[in-house]
PDB file of N, CA and C in Angstrom:
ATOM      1  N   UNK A   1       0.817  -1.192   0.000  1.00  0.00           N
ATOM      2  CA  UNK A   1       0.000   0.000   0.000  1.00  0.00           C
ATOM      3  C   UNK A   1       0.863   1.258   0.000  1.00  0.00           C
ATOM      4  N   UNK A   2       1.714   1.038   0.981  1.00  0.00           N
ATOM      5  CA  UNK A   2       2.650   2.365   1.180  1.00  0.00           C
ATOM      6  C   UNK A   2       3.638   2.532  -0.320  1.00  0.00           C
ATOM      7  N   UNK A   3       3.735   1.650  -1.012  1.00  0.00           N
ATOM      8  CA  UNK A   3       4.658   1.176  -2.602  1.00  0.00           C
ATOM      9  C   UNK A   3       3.287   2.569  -3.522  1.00  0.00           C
ATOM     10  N   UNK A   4       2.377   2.116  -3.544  1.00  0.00           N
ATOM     11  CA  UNK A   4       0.947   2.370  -4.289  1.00  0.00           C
ATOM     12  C   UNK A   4       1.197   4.274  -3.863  1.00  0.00           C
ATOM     13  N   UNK A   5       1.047   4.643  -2.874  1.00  0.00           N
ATOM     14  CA  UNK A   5       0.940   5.994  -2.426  1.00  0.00           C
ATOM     15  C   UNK A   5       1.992   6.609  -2.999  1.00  0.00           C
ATOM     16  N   UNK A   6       3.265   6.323  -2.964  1.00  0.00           N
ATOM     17  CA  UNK A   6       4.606   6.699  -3.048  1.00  0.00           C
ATOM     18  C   UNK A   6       4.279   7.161  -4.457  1.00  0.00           C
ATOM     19  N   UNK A   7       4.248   5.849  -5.292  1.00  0.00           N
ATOM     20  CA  UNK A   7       4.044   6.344  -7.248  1.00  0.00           C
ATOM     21  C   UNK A   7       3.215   7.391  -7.548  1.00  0.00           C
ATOM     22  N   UNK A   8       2.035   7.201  -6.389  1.00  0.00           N
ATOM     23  CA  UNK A   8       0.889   8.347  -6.819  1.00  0.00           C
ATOM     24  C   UNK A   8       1.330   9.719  -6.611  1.00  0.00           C
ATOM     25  N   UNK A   9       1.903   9.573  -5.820  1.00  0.00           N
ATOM     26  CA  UNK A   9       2.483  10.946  -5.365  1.00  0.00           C
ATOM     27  C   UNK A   9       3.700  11.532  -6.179  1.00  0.00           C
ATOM     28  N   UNK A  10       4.432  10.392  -7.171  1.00  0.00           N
ATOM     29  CA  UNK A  10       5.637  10.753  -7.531  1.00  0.00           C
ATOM     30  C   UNK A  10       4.670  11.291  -8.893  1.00  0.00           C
ATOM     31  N   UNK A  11       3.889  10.033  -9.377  1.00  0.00           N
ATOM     32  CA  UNK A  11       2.796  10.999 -10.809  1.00  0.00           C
ATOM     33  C   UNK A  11       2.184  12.139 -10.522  1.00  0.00           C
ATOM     34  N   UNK A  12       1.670  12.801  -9.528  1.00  0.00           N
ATOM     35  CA  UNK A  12       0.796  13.984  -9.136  1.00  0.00           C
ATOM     36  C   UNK A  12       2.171  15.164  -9.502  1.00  0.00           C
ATOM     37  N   UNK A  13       3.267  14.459  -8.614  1.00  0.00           N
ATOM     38  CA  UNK A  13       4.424  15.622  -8.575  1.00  0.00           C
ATOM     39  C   UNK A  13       4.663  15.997 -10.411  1.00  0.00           C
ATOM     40  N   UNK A  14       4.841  15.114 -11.222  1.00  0.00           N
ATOM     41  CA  UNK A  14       5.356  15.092 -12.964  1.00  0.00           C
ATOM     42  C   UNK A  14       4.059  15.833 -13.383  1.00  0.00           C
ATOM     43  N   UNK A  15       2.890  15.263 -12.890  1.00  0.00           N
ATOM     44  CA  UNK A  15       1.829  16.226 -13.432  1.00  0.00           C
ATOM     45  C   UNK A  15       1.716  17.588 -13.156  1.00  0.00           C
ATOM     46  N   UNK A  16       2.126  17.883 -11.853  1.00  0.00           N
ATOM     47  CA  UNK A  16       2.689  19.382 -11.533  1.00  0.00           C
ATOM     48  C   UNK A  16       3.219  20.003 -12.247  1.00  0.00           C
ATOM     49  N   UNK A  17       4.901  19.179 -12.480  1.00  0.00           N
ATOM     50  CA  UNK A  17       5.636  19.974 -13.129  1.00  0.00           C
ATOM     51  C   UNK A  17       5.356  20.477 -14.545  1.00  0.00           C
ATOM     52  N   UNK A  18       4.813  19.324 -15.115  1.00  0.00           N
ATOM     53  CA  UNK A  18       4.012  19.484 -16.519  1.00  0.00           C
ATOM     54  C   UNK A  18       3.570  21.150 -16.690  1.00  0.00           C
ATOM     55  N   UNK A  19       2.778  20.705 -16.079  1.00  0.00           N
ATOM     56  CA  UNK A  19       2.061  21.973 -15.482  1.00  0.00           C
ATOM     57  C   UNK A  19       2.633  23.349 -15.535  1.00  0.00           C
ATOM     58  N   UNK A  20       3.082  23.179 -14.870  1.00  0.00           N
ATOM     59  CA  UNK A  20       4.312  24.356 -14.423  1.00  0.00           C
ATOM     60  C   UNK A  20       5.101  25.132 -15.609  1.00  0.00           C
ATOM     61  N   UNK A  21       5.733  24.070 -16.678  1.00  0.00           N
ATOM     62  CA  UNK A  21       6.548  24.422 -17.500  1.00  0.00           C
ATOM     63  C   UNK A  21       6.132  24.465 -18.622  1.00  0.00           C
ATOM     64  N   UNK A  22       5.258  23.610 -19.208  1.00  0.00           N
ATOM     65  CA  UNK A  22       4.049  23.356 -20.318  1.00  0.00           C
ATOM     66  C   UNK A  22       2.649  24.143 -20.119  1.00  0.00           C
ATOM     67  N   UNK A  23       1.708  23.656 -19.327  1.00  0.00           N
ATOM     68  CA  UNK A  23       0.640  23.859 -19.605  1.00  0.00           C
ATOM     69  C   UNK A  23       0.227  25.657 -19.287  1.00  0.00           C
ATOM     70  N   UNK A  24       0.715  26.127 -18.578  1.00  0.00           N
ATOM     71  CA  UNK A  24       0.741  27.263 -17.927  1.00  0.00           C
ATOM     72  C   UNK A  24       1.009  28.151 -19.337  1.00  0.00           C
ATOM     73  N   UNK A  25       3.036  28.418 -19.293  1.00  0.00           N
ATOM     74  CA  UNK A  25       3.175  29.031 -20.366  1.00  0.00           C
ATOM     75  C   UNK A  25       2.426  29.116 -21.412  1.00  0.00           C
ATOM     76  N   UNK A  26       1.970  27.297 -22.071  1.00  0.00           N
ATOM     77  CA  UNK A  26       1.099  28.043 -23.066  1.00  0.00           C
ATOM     78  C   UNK A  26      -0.486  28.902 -23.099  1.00  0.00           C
ATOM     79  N   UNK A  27      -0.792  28.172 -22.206  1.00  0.00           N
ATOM     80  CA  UNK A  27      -2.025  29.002 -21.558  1.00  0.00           C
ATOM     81  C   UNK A  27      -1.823  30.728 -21.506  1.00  0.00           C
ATOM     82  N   UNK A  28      -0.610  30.772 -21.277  1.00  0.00           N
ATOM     83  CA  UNK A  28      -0.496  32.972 -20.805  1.00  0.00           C
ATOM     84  C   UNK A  28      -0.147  33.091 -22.619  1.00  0.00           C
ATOM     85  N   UNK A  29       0.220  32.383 -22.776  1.00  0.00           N
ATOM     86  CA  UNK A  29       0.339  32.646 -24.576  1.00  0.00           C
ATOM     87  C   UNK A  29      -0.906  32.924 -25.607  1.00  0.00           C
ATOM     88  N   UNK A  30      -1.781  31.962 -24.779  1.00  0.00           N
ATOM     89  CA  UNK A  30      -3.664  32.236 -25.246  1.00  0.00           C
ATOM     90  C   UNK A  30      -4.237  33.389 -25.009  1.00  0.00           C
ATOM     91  N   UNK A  31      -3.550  33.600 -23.708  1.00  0.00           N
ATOM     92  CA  UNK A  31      -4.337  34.851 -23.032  1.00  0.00           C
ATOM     93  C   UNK A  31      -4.226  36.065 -23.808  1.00  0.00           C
ATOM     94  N   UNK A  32      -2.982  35.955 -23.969  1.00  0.00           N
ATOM     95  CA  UNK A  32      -1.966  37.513 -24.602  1.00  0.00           C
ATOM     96  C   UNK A  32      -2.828  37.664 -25.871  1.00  0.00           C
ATOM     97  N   UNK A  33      -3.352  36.354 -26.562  1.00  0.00           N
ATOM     98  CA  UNK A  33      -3.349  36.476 -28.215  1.00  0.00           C
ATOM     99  C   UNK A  33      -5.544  36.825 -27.685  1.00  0.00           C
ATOM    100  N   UNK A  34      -5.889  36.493 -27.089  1.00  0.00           N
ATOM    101  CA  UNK A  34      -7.484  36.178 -26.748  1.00  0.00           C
ATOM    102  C   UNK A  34      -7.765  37.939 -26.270  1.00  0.00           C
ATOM    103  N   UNK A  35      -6.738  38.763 -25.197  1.00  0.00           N
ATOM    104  CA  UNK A  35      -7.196  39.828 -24.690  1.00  0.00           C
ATOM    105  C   UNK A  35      -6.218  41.068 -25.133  1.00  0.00           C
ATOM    106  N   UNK A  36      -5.964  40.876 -26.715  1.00  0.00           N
ATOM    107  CA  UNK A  36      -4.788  41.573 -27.138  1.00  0.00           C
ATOM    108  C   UNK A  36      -5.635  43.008 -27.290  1.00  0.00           C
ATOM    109  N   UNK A  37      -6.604  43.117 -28.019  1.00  0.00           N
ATOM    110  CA  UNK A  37      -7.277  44.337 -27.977  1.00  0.00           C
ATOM    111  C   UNK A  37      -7.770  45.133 -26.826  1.00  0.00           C
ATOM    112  N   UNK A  38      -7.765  43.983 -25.463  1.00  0.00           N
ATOM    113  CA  UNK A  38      -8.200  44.614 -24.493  1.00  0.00           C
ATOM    114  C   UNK A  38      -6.695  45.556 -23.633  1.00  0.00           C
ATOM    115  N   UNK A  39      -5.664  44.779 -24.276  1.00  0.00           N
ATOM    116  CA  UNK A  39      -3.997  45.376 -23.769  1.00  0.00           C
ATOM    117  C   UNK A  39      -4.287  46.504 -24.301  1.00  0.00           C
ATOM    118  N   UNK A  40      -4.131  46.445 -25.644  1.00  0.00           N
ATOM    119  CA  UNK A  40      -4.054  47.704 -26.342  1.00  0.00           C
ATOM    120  C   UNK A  40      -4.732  48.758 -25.837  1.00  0.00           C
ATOM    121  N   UNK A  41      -6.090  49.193 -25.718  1.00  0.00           N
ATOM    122  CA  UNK A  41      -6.773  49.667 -25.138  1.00  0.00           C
ATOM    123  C   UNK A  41      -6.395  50.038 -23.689  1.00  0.00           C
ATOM    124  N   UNK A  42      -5.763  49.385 -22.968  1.00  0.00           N
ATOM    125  CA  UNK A  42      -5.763  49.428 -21.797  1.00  0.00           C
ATOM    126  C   UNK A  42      -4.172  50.448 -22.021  1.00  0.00           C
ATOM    127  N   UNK A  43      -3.540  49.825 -22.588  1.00  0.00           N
ATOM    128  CA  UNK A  43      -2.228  50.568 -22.806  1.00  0.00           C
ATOM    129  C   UNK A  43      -2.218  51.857 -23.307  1.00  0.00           C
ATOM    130  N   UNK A  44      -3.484  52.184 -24.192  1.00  0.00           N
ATOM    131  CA  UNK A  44      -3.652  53.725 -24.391  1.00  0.00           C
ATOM    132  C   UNK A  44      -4.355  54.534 -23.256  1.00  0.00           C
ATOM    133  N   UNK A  45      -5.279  54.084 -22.810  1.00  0.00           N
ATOM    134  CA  UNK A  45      -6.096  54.425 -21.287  1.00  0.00           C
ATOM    135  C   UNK A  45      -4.931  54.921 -20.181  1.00  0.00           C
ATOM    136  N   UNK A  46      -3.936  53.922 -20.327  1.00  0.00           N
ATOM    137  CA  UNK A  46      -2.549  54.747 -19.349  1.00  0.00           C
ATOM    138  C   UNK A  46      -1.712  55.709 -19.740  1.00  0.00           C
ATOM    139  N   UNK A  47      -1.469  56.007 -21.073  1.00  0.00           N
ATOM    140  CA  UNK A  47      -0.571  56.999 -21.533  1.00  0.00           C
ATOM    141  C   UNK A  47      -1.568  57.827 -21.711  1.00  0.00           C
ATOM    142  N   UNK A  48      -2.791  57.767 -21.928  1.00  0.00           N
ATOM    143  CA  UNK A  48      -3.070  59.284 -22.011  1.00  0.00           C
ATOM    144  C   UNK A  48      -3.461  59.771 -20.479  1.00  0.00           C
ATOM    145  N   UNK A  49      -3.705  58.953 -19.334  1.00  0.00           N
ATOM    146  CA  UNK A  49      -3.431  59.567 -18.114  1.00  0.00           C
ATOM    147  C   UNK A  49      -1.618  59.939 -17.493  1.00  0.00           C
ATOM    148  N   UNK A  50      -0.963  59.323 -18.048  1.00  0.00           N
ATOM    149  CA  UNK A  50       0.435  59.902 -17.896  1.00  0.00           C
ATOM    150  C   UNK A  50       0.123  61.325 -18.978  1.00  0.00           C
ATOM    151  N   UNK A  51      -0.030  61.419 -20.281  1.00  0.00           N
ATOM    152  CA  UNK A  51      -0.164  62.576 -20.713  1.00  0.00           C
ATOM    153  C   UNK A  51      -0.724  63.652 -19.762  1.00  0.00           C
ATOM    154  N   UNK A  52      -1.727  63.343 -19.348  1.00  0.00           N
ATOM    155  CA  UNK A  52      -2.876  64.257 -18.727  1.00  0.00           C
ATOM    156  C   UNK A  52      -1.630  64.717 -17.543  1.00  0.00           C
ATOM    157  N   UNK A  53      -1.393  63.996 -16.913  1.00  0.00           N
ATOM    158  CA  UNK A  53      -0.269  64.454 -15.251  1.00  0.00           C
ATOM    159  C   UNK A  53       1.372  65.149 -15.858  1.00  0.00           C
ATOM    160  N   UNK A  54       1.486  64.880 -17.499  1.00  0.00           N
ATOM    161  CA  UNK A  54       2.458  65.503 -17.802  1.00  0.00           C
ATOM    162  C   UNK A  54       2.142  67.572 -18.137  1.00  0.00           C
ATOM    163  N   UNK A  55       0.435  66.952 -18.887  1.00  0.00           N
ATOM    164  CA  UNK A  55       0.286  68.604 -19.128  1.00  0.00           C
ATOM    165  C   UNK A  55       0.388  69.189 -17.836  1.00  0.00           C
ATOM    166  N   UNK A  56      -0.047  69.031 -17.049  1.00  0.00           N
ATOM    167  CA  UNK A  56      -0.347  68.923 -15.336  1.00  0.00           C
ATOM    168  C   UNK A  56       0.914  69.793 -14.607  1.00  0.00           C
ATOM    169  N   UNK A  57       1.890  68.627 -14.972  1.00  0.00           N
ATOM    170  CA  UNK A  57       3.285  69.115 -14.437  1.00  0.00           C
ATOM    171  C   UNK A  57       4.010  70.069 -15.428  1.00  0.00           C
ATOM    172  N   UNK A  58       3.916  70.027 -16.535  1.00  0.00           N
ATOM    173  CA  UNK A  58       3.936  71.501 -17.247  1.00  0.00           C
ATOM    174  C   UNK A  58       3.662  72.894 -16.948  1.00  0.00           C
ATOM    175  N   UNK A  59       2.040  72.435 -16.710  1.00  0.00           N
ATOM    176  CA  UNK A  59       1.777  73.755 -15.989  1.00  0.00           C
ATOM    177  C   UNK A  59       2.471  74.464 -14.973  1.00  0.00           C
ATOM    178  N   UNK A  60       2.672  73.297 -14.009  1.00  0.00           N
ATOM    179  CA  UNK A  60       3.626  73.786 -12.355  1.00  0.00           C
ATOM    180  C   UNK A  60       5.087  74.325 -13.412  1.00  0.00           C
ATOM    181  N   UNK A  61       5.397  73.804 -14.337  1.00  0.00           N
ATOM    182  CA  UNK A  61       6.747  74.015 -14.378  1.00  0.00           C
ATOM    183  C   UNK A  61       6.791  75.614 -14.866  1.00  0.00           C
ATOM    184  N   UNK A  62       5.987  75.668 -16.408  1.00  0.00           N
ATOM    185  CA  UNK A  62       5.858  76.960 -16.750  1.00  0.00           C
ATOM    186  C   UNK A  62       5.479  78.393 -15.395  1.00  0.00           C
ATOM    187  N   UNK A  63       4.971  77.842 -14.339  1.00  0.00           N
ATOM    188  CA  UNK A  63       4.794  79.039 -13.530  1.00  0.00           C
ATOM    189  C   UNK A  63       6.081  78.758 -12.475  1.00  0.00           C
ATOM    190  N   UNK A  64       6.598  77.577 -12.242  1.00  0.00           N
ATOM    191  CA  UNK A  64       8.097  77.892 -11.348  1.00  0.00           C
ATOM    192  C   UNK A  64       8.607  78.829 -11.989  1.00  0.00           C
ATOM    193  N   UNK A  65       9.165  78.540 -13.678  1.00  0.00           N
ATOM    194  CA  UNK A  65       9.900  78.849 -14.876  1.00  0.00           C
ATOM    195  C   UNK A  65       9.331  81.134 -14.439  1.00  0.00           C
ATOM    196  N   UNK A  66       8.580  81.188 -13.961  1.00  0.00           N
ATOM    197  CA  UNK A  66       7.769  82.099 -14.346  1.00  0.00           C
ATOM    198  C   UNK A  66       8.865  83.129 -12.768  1.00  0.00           C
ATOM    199  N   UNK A  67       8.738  82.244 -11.722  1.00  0.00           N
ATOM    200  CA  UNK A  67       9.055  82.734 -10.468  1.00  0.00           C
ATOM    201  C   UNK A  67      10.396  82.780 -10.725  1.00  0.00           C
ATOM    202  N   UNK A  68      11.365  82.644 -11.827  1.00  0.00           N
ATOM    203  CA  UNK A  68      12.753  82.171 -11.634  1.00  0.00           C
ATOM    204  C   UNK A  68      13.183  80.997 -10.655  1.00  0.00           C
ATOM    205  N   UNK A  69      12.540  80.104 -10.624  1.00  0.00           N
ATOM    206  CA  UNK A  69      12.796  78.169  -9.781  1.00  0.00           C
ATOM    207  C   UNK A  69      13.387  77.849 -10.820  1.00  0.00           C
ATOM    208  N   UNK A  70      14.475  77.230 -10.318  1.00  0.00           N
ATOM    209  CA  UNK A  70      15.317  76.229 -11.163  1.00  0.00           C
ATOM    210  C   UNK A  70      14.227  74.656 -11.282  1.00  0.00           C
ATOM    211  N   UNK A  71      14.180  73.929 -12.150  1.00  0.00           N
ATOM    212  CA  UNK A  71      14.092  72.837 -12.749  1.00  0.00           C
ATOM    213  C   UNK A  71      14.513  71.840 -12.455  1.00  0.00           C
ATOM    214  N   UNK A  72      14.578  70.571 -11.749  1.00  0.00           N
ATOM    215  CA  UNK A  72      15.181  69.435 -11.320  1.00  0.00           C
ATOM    216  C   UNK A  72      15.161  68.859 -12.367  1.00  0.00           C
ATOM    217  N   UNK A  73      16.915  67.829 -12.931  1.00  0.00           N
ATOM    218  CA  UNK A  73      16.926  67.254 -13.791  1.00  0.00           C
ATOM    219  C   UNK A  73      16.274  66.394 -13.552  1.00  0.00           C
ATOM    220  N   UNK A  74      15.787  65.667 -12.369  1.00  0.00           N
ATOM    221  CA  UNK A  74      14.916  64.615 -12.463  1.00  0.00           C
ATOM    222  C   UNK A  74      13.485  64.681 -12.833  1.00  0.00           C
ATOM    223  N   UNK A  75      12.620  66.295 -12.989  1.00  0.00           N
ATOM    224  CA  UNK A  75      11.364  66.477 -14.057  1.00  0.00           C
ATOM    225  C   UNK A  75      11.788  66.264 -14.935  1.00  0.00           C
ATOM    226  N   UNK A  76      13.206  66.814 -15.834  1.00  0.00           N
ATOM    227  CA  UNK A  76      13.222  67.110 -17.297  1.00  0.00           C
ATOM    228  C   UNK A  76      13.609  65.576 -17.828  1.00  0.00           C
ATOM    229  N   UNK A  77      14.115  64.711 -16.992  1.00  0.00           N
ATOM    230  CA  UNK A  77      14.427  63.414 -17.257  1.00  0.00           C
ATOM    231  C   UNK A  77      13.008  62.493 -17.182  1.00  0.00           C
ATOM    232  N   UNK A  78      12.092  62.800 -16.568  1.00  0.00           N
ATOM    233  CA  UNK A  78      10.440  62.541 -16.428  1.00  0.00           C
ATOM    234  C   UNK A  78       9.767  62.853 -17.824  1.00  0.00           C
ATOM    235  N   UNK A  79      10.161  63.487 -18.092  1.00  0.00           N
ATOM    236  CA  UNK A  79       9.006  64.836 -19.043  1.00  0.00           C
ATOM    237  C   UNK A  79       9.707  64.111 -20.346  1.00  0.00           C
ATOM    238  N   UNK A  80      11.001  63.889 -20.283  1.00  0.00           N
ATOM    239  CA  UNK A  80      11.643  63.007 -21.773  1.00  0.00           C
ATOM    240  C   UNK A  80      11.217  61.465 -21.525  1.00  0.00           C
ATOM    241  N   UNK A  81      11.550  60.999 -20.373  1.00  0.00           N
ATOM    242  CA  UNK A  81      10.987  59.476 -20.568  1.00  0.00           C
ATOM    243  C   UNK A  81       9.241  59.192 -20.805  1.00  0.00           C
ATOM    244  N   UNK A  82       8.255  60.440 -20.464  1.00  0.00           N
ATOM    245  CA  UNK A  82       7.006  60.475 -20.768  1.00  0.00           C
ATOM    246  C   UNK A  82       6.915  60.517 -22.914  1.00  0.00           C
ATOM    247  N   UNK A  83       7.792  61.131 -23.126  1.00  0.00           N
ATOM    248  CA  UNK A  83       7.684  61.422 -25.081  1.00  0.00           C
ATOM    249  C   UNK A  83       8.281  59.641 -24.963  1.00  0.00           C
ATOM    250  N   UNK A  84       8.957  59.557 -24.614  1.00  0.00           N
ATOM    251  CA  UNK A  84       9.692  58.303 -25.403  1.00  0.00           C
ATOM    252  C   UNK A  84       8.405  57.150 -24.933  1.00  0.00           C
ATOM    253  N   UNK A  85       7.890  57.430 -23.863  1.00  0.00           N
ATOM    254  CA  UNK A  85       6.613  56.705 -23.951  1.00  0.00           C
ATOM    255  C   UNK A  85       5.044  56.755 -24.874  1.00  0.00           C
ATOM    256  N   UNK A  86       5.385  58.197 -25.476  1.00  0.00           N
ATOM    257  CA  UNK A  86       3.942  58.191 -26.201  1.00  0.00           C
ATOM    258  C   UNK A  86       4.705  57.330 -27.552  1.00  0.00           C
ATOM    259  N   UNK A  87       6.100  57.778 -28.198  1.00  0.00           N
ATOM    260  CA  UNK A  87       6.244  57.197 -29.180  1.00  0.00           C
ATOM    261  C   UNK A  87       6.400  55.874 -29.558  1.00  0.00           C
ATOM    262  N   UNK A  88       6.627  55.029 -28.044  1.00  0.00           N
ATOM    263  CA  UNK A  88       6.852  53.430 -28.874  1.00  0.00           C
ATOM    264  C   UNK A  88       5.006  53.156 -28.626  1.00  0.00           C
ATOM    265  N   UNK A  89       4.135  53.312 -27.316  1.00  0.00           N
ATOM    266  CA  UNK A  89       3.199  53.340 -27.960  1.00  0.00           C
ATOM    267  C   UNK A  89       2.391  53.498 -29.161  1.00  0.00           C
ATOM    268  N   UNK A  90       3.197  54.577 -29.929  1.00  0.00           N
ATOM    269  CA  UNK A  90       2.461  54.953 -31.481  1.00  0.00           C
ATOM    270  C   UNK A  90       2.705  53.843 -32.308  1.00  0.00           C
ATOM    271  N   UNK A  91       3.925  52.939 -31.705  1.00  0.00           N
ATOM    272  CA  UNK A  91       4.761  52.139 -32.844  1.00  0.00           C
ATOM    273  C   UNK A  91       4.053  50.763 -32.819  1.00  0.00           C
ATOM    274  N   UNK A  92       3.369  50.789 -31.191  1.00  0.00           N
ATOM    275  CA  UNK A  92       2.492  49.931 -31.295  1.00  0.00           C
ATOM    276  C   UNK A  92       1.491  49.636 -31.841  1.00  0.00           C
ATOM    277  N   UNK A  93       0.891  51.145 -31.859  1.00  0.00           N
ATOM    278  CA  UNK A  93      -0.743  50.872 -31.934  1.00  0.00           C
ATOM    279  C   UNK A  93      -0.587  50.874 -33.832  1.00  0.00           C
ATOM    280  N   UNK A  94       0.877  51.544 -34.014  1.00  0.00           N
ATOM    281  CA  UNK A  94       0.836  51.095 -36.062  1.00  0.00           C
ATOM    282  C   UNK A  94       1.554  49.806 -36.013  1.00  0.00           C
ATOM    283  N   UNK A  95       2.000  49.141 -35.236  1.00  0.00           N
ATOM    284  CA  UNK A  95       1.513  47.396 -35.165  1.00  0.00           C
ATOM    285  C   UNK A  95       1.008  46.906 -35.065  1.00  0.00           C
ATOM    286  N   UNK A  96       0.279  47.246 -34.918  1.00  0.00           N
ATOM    287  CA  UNK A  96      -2.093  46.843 -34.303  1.00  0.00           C
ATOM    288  C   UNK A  96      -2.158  46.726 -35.614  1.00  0.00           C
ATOM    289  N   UNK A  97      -1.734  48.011 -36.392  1.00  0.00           N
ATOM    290  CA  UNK A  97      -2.982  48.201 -37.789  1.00  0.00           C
ATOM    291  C   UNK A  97      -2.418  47.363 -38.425  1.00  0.00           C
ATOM    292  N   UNK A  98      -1.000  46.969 -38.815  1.00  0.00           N
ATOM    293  CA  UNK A  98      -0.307  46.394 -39.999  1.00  0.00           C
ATOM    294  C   UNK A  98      -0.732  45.109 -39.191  1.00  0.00           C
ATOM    295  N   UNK A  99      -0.611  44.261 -38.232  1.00  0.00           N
ATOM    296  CA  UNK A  99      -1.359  43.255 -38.352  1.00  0.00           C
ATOM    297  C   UNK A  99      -2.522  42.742 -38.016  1.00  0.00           C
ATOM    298  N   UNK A 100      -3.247  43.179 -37.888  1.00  0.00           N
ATOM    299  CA  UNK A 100      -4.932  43.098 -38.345  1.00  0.00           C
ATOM    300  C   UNK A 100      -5.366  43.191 -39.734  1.00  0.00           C
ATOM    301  N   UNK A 101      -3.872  43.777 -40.511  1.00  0.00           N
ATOM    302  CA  UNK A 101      -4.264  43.584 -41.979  1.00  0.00           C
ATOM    303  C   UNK A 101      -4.118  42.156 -42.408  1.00  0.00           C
ATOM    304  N   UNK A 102      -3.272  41.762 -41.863  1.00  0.00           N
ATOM    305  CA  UNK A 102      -3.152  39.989 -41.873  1.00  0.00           C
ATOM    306  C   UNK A 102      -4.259  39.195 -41.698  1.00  0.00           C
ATOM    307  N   UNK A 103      -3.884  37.481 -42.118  1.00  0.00           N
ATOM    308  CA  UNK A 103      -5.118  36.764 -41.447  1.00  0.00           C
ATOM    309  C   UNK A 103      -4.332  36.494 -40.540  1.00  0.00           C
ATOM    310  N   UNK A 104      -5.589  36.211 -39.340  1.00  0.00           N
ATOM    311  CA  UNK A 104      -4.693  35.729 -38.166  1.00  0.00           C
ATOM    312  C   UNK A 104      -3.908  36.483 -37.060  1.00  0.00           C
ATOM    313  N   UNK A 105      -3.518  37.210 -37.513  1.00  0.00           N
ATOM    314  CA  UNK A 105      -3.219  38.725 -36.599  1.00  0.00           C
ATOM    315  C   UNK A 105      -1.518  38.172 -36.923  1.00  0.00           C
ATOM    316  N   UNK A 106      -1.640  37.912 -38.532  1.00  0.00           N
ATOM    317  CA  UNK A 106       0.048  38.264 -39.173  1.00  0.00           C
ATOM    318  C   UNK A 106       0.400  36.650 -39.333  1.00  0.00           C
ATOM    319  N   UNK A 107       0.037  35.724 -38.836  1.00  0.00           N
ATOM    320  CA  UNK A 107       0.233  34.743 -39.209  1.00  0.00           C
ATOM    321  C   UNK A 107       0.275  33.683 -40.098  1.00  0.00           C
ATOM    322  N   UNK A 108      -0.143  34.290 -40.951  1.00  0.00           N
ATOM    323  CA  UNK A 108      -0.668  33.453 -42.423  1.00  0.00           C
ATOM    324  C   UNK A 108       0.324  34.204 -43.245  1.00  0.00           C
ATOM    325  N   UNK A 109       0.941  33.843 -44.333  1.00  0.00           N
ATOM    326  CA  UNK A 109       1.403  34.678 -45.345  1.00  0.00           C
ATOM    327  C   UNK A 109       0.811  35.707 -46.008  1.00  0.00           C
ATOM    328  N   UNK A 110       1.422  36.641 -46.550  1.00  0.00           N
ATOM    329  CA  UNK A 110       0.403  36.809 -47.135  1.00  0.00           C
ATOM    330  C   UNK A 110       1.340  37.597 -48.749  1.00  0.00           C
ATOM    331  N   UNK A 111       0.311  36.655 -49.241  1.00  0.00           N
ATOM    332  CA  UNK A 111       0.867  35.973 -51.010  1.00  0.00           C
ATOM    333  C   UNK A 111       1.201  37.028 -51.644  1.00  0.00           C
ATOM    334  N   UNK A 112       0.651  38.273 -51.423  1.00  0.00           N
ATOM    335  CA  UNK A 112       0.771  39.346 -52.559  1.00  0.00           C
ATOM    336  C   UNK A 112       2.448  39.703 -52.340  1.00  0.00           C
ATOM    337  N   UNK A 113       2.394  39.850 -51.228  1.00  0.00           N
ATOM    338  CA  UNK A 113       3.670  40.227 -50.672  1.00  0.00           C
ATOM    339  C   UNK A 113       4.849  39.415 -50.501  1.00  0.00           C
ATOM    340  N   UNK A 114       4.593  38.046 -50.934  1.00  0.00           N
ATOM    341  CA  UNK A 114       5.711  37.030 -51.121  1.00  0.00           C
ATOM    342  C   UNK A 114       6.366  37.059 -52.694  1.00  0.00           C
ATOM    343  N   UNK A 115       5.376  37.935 -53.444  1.00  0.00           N
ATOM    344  CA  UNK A 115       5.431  37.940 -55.017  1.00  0.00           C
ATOM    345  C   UNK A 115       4.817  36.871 -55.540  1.00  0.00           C
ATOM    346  N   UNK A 116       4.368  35.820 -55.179  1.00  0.00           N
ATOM    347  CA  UNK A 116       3.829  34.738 -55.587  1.00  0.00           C
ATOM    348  C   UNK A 116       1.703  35.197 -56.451  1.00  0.00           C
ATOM    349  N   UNK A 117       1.401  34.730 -57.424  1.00  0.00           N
ATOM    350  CA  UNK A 117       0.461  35.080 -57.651  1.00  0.00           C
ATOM    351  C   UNK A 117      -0.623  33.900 -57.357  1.00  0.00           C
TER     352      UNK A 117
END
């Protein structure tokens, strides 16, 4: 009996690991491809509230700027890593469009463009 428990327990453990290293990963791989429009979306919903807190902090800056206050490089290093964030976003969302022109969301060939007729 105690022989019987031991195996079961050693198969439960392999089915774990399975698990773990297989079934999982591909599962978050479904997810990504199943709630991709909902990323996207969600990923513009945040940059334009970082936009919104950048015009925000603009404002404060233009009226320090106004009092003669010096500027902390750590806003102007903020205020540049906020642009470099709207632009790979842009690069995204014109990766949205170019593959949705695809079948499949880019996965299929596509013939015109292989030269093939």
């Amino acid at each position: 009996m105690a022989e019987f428990l031991v195996a079961i327990g050693s198969a439960l453990e392999s089915v774990t690991q399975v698990n773990k290293y297989v079934i999982t990963p591909i599962l978050n791989q479904f997810s990504y491809l199943f709630n991709y429009n909902n990323n996207i979306q969600s990923l513009s919903d945040q940059v334009e509230e970082l936009n919104k807190k950048r015009n925000n902090l603009k404002l404060e800056i233009d009226a320090a700027t106004d009092n003669t206050e010096e500027i902390g490089g750590d806003v102007t290093k903020w205020l540049e890593k906020v642009i470099e964030i709207n632009v790979k976003k842009d690069q995204i969302i014109q990766d949205k469009a170019q593959v949705q022109q695809g079948c499949c969301y880019g996965k299929c060939p596509n013939l015109k463009l292989d030269g093939t007729k």
